[in-house]
PDB file of N, CA and C in Angstrom:
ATOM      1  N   UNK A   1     -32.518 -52.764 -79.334  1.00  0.00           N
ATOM      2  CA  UNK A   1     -32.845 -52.059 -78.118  1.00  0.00           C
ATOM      3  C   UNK A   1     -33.200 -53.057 -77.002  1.00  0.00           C
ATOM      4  N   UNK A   2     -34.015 -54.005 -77.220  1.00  0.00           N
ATOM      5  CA  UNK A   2     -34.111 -55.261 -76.463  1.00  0.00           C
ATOM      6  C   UNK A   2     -33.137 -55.778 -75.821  1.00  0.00           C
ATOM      7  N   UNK A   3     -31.761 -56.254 -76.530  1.00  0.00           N
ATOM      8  CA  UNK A   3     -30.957 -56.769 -76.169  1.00  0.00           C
ATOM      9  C   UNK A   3     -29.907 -55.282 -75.233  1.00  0.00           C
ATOM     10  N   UNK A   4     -29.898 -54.635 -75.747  1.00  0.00           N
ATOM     11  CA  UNK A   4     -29.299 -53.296 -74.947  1.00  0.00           C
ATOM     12  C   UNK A   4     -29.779 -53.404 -72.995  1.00  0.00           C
ATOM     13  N   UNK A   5     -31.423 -53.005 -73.280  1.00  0.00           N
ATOM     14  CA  UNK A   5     -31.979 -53.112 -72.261  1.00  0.00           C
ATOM     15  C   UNK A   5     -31.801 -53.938 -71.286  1.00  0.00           C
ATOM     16  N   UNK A   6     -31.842 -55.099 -72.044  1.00  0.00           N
ATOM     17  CA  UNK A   6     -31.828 -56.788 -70.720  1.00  0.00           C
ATOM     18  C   UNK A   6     -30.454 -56.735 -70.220  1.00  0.00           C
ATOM     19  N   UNK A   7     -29.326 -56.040 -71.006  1.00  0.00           N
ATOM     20  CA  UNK A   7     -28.102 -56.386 -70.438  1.00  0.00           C
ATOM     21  C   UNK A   7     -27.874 -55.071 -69.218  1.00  0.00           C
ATOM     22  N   UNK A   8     -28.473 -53.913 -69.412  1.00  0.00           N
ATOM     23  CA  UNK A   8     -28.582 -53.157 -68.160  1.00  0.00           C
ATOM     24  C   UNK A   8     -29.583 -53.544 -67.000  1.00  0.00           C
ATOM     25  N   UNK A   9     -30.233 -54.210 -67.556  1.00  0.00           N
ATOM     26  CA  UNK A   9     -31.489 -54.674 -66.131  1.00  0.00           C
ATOM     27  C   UNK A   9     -30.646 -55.744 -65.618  1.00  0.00           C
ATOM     28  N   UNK A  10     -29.816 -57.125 -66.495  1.00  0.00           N
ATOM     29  CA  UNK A  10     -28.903 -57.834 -65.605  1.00  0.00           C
ATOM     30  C   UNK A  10     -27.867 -57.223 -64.874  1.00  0.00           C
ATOM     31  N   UNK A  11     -27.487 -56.406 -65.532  1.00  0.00           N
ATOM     32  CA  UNK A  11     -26.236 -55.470 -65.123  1.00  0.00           C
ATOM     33  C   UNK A  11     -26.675 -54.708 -63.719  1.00  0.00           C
ATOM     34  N   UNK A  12     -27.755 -54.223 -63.530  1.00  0.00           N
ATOM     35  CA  UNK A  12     -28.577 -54.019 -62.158  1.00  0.00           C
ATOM     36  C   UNK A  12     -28.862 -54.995 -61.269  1.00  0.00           C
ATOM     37  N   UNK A  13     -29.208 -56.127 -61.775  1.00  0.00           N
ATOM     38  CA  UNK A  13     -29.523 -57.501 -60.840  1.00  0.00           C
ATOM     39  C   UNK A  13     -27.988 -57.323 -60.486  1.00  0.00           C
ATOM     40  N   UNK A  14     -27.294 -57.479 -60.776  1.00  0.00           N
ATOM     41  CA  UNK A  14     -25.959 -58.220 -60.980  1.00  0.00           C
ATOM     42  C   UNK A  14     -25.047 -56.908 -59.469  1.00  0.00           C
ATOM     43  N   UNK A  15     -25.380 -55.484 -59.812  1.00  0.00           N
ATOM     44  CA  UNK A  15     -24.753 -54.710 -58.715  1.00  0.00           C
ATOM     45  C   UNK A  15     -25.525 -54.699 -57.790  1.00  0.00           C
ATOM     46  N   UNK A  16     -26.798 -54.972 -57.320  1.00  0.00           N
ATOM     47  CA  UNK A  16     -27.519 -55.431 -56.391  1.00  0.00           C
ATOM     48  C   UNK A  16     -27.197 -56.615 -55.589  1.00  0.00           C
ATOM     49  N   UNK A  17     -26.869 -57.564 -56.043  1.00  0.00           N
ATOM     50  CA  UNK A  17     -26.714 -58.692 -55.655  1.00  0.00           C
ATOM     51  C   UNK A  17     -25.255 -58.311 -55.049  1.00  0.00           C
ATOM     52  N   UNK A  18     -24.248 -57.897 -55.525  1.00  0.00           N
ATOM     53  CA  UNK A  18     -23.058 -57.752 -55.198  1.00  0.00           C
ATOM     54  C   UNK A  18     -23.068 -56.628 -54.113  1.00  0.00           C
ATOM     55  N   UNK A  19     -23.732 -55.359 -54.109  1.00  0.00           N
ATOM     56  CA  UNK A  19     -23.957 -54.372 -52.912  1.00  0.00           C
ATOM     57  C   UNK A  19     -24.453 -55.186 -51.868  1.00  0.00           C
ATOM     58  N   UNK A  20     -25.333 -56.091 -51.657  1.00  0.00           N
ATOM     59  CA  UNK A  20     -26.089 -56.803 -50.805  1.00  0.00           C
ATOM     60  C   UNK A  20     -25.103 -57.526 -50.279  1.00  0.00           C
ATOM     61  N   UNK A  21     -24.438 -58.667 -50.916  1.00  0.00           N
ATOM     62  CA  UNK A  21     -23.515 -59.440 -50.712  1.00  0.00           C
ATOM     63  C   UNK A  21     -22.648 -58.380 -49.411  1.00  0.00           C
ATOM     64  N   UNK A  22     -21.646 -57.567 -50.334  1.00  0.00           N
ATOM     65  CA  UNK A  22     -20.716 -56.637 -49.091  1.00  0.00           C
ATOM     66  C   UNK A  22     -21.218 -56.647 -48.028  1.00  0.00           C
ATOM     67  N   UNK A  23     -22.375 -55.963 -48.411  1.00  0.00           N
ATOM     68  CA  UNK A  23     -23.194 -55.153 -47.083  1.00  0.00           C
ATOM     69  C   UNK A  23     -23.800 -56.108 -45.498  1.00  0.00           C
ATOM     70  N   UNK A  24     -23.929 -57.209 -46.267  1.00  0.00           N
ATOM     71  CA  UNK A  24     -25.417 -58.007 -45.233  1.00  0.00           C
ATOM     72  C   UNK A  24     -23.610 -59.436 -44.854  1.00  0.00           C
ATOM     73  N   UNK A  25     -23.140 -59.719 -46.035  1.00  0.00           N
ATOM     74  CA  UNK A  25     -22.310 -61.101 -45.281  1.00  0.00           C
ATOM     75  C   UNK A  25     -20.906 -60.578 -45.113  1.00  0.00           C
ATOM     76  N   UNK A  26     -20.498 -59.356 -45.522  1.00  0.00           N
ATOM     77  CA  UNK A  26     -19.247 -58.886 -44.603  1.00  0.00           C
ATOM     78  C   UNK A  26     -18.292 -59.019 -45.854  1.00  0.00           C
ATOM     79  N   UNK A  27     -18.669 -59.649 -47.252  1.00  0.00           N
ATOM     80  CA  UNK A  27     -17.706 -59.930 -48.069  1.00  0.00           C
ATOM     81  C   UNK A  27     -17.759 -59.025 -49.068  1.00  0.00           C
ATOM     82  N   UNK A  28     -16.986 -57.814 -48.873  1.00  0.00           N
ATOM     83  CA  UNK A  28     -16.632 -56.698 -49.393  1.00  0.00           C
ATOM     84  C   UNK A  28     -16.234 -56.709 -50.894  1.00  0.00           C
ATOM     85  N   UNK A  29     -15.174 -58.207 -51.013  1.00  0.00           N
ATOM     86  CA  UNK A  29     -14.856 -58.050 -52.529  1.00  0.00           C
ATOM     87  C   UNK A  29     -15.775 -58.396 -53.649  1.00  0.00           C
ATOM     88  N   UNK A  30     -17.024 -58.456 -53.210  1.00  0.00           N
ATOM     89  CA  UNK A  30     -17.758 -59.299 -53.769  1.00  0.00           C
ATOM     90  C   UNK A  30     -18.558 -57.787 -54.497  1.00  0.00           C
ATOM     91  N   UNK A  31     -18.614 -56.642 -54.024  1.00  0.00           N
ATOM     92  CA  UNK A  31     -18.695 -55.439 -54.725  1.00  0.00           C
ATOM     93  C   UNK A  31     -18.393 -55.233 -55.793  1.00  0.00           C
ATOM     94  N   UNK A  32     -16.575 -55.156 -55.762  1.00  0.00           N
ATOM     95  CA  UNK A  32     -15.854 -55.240 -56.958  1.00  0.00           C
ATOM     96  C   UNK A  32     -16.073 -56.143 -58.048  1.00  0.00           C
ATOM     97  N   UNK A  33     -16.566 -57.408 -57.082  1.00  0.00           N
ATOM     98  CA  UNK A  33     -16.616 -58.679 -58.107  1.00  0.00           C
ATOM     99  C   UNK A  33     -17.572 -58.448 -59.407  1.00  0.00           C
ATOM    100  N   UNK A  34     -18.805 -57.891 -58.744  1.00  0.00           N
ATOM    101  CA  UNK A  34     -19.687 -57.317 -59.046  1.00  0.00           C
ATOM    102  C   UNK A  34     -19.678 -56.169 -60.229  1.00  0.00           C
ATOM    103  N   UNK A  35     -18.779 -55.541 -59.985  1.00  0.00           N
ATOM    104  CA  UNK A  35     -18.361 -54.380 -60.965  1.00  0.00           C
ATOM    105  C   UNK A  35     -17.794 -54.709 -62.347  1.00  0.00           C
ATOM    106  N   UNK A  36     -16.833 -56.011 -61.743  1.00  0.00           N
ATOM    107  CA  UNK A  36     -16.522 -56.332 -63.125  1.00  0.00           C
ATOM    108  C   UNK A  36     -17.176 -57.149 -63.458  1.00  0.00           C
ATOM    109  N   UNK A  37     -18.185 -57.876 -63.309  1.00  0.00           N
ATOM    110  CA  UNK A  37     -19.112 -58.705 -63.782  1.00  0.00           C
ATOM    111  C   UNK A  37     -20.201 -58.322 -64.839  1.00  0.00           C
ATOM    112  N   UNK A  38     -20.588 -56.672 -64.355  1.00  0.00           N
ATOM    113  CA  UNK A  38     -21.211 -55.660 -64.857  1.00  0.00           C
ATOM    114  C   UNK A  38     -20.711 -55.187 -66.071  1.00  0.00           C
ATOM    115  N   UNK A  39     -19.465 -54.698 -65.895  1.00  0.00           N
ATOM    116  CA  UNK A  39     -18.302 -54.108 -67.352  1.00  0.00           C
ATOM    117  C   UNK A  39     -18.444 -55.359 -68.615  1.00  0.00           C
ATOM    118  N   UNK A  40     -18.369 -56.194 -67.738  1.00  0.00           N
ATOM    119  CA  UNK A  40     -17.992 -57.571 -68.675  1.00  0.00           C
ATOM    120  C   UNK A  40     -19.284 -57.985 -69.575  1.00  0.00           C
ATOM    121  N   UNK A  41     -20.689 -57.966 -69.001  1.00  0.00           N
ATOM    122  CA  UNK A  41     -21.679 -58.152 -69.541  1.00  0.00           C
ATOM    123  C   UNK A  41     -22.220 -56.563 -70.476  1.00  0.00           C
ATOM    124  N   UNK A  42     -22.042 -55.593 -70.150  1.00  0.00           N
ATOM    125  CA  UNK A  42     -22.193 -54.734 -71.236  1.00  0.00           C
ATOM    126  C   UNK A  42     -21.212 -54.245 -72.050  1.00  0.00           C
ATOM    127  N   UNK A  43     -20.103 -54.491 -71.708  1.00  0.00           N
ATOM    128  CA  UNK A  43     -18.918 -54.331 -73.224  1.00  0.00           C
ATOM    129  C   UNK A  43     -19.210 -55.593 -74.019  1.00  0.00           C
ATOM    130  N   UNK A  44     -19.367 -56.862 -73.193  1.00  0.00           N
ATOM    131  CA  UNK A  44     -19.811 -57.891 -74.643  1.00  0.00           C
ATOM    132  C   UNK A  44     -20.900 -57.355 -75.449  1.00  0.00           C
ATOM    133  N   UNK A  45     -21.973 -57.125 -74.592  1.00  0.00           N
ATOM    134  CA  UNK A  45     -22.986 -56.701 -75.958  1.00  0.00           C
ATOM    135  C   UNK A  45     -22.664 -55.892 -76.538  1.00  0.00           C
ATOM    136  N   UNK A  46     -22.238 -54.689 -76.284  1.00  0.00           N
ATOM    137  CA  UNK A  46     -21.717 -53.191 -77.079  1.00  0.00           C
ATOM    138  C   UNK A  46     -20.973 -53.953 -77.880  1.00  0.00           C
ATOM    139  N   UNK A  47     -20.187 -55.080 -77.768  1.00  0.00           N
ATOM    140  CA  UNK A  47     -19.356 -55.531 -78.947  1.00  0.00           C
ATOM    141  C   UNK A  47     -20.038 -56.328 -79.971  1.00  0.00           C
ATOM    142  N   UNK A  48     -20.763 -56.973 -78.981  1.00  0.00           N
ATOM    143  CA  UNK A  48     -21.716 -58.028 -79.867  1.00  0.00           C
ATOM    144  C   UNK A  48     -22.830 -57.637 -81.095  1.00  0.00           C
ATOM    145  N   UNK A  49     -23.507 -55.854 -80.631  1.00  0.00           N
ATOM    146  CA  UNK A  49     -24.224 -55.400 -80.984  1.00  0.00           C
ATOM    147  C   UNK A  49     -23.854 -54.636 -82.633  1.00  0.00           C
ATOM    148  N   UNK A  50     -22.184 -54.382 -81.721  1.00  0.00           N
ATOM    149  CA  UNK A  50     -21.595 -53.767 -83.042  1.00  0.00           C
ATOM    150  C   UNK A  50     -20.729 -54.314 -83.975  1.00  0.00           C
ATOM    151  N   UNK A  51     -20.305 -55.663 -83.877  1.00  0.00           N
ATOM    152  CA  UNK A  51     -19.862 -56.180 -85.059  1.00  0.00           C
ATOM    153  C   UNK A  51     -20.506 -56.595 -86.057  1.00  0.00           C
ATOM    154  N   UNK A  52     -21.848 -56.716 -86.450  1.00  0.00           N
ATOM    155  CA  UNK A  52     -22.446 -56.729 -87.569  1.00  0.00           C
ATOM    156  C   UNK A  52     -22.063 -55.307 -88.585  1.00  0.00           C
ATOM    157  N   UNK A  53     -22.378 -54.477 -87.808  1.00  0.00           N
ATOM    158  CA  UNK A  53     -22.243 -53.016 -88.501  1.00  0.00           C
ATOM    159  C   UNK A  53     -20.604 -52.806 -89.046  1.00  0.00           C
ATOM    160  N   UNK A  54     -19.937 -52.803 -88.310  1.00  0.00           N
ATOM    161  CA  UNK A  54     -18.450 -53.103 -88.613  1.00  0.00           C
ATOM    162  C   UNK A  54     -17.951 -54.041 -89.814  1.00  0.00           C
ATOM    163  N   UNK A  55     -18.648 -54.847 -89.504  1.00  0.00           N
ATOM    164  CA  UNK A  55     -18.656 -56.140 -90.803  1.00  0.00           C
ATOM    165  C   UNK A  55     -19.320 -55.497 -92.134  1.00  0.00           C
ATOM    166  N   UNK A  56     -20.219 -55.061 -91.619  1.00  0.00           N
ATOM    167  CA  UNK A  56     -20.782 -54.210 -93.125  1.00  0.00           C
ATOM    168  C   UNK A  56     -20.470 -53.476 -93.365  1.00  0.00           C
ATOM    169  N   UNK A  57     -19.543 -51.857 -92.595  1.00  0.00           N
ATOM    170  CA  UNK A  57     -18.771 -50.895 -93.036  1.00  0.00           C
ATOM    171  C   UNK A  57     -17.538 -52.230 -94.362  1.00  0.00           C
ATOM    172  N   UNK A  58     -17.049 -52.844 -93.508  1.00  0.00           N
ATOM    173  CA  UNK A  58     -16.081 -53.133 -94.338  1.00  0.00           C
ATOM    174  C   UNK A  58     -16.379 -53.578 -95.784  1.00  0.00           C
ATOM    175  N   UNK A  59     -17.197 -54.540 -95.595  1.00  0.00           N
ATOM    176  CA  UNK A  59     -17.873 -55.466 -96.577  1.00  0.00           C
ATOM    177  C   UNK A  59     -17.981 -54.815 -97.681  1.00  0.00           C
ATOM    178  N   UNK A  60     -18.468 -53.394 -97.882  1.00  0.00           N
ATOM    179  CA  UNK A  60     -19.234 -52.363 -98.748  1.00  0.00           C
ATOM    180  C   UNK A  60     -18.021 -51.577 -98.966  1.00  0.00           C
ATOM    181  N   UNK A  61     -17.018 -51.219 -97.837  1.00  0.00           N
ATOM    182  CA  UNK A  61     -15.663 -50.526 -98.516  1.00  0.00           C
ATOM    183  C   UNK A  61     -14.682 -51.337 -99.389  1.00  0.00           C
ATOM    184  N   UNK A  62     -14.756 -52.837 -99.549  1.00  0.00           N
ATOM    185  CA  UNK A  62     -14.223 -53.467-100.169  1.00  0.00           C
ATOM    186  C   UNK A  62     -15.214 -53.785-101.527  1.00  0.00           C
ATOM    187  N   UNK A  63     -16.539 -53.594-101.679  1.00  0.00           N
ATOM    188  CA  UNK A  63     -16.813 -53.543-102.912  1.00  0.00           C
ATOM    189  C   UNK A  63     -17.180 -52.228-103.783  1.00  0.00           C
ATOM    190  N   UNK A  64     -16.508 -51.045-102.541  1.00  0.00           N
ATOM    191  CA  UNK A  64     -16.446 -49.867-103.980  1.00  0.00           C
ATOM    192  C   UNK A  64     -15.202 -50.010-104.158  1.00  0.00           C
ATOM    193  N   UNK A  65     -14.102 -50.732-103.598  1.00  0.00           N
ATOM    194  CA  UNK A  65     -12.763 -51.019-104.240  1.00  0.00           C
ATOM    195  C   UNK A  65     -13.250 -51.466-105.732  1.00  0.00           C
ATOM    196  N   UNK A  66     -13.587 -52.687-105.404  1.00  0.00           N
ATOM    197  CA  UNK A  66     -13.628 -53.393-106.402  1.00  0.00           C
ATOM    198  C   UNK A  66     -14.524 -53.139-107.250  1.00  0.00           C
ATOM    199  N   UNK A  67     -15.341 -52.083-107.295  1.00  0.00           N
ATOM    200  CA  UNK A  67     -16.026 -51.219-108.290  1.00  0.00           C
ATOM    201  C   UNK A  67     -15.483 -50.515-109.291  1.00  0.00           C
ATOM    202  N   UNK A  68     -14.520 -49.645-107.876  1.00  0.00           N
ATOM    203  CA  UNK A  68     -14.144 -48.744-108.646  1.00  0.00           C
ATOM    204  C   UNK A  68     -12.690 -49.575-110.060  1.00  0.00           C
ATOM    205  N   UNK A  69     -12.393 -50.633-109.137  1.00  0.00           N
ATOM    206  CA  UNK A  69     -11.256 -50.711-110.163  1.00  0.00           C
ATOM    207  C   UNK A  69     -11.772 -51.579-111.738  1.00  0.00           C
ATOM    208  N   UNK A  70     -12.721 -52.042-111.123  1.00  0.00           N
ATOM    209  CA  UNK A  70     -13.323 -52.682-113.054  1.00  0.00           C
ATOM    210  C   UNK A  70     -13.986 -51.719-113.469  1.00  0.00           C
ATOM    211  N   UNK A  71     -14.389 -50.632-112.999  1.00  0.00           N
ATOM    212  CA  UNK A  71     -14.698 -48.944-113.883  1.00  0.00           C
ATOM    213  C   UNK A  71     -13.348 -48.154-114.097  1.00  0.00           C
ATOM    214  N   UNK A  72     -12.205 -48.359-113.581  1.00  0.00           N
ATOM    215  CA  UNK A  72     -11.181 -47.660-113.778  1.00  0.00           C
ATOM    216  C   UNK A  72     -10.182 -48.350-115.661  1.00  0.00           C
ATOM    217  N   UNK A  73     -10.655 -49.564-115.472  1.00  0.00           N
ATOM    218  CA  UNK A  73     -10.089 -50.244-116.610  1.00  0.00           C
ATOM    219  C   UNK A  73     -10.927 -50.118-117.688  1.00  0.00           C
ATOM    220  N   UNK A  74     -11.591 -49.225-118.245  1.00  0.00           N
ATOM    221  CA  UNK A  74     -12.599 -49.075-119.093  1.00  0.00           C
ATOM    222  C   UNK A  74     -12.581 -47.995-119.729  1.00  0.00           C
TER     223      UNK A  74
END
């Protein structure tokens, strides 16, 4: 939850800074820039957060394979 959090509070620094930017020095793309700067820092964590879990879905579907097949030979 920690790590969730900090990446939406940067993710806020981050469209602030870029709304400001447009607004106050005239450099408009710097909005957008902003946007994807935002996407980019919370899809990494959403990814980052969730490949452990992913790793362990698998991890555990490959050892009731291999459960099941040295109980199947018996």
């Amino acid at each position: 939850m920690l790590f969730e959090d900090s990446a939406a509070i940067i993710g806020l620094l981050v469209a602030m800074t870029g709304i400001f930017r447009a607004d106050h020095a005239c450099m408009y793309w710097m909005d957008g820039a902003a946007s994807l700067i935002m996407g980019l820092i919370l899809g990494g964590t959403a990814i980052w957060l969730a490949y452990p879990q992913v790793k362990r879905v698998f991890v555990e579907a490959e050892s009731l394979k291999v459960h099941a097949a040295t109980h199947q030979r018996d």
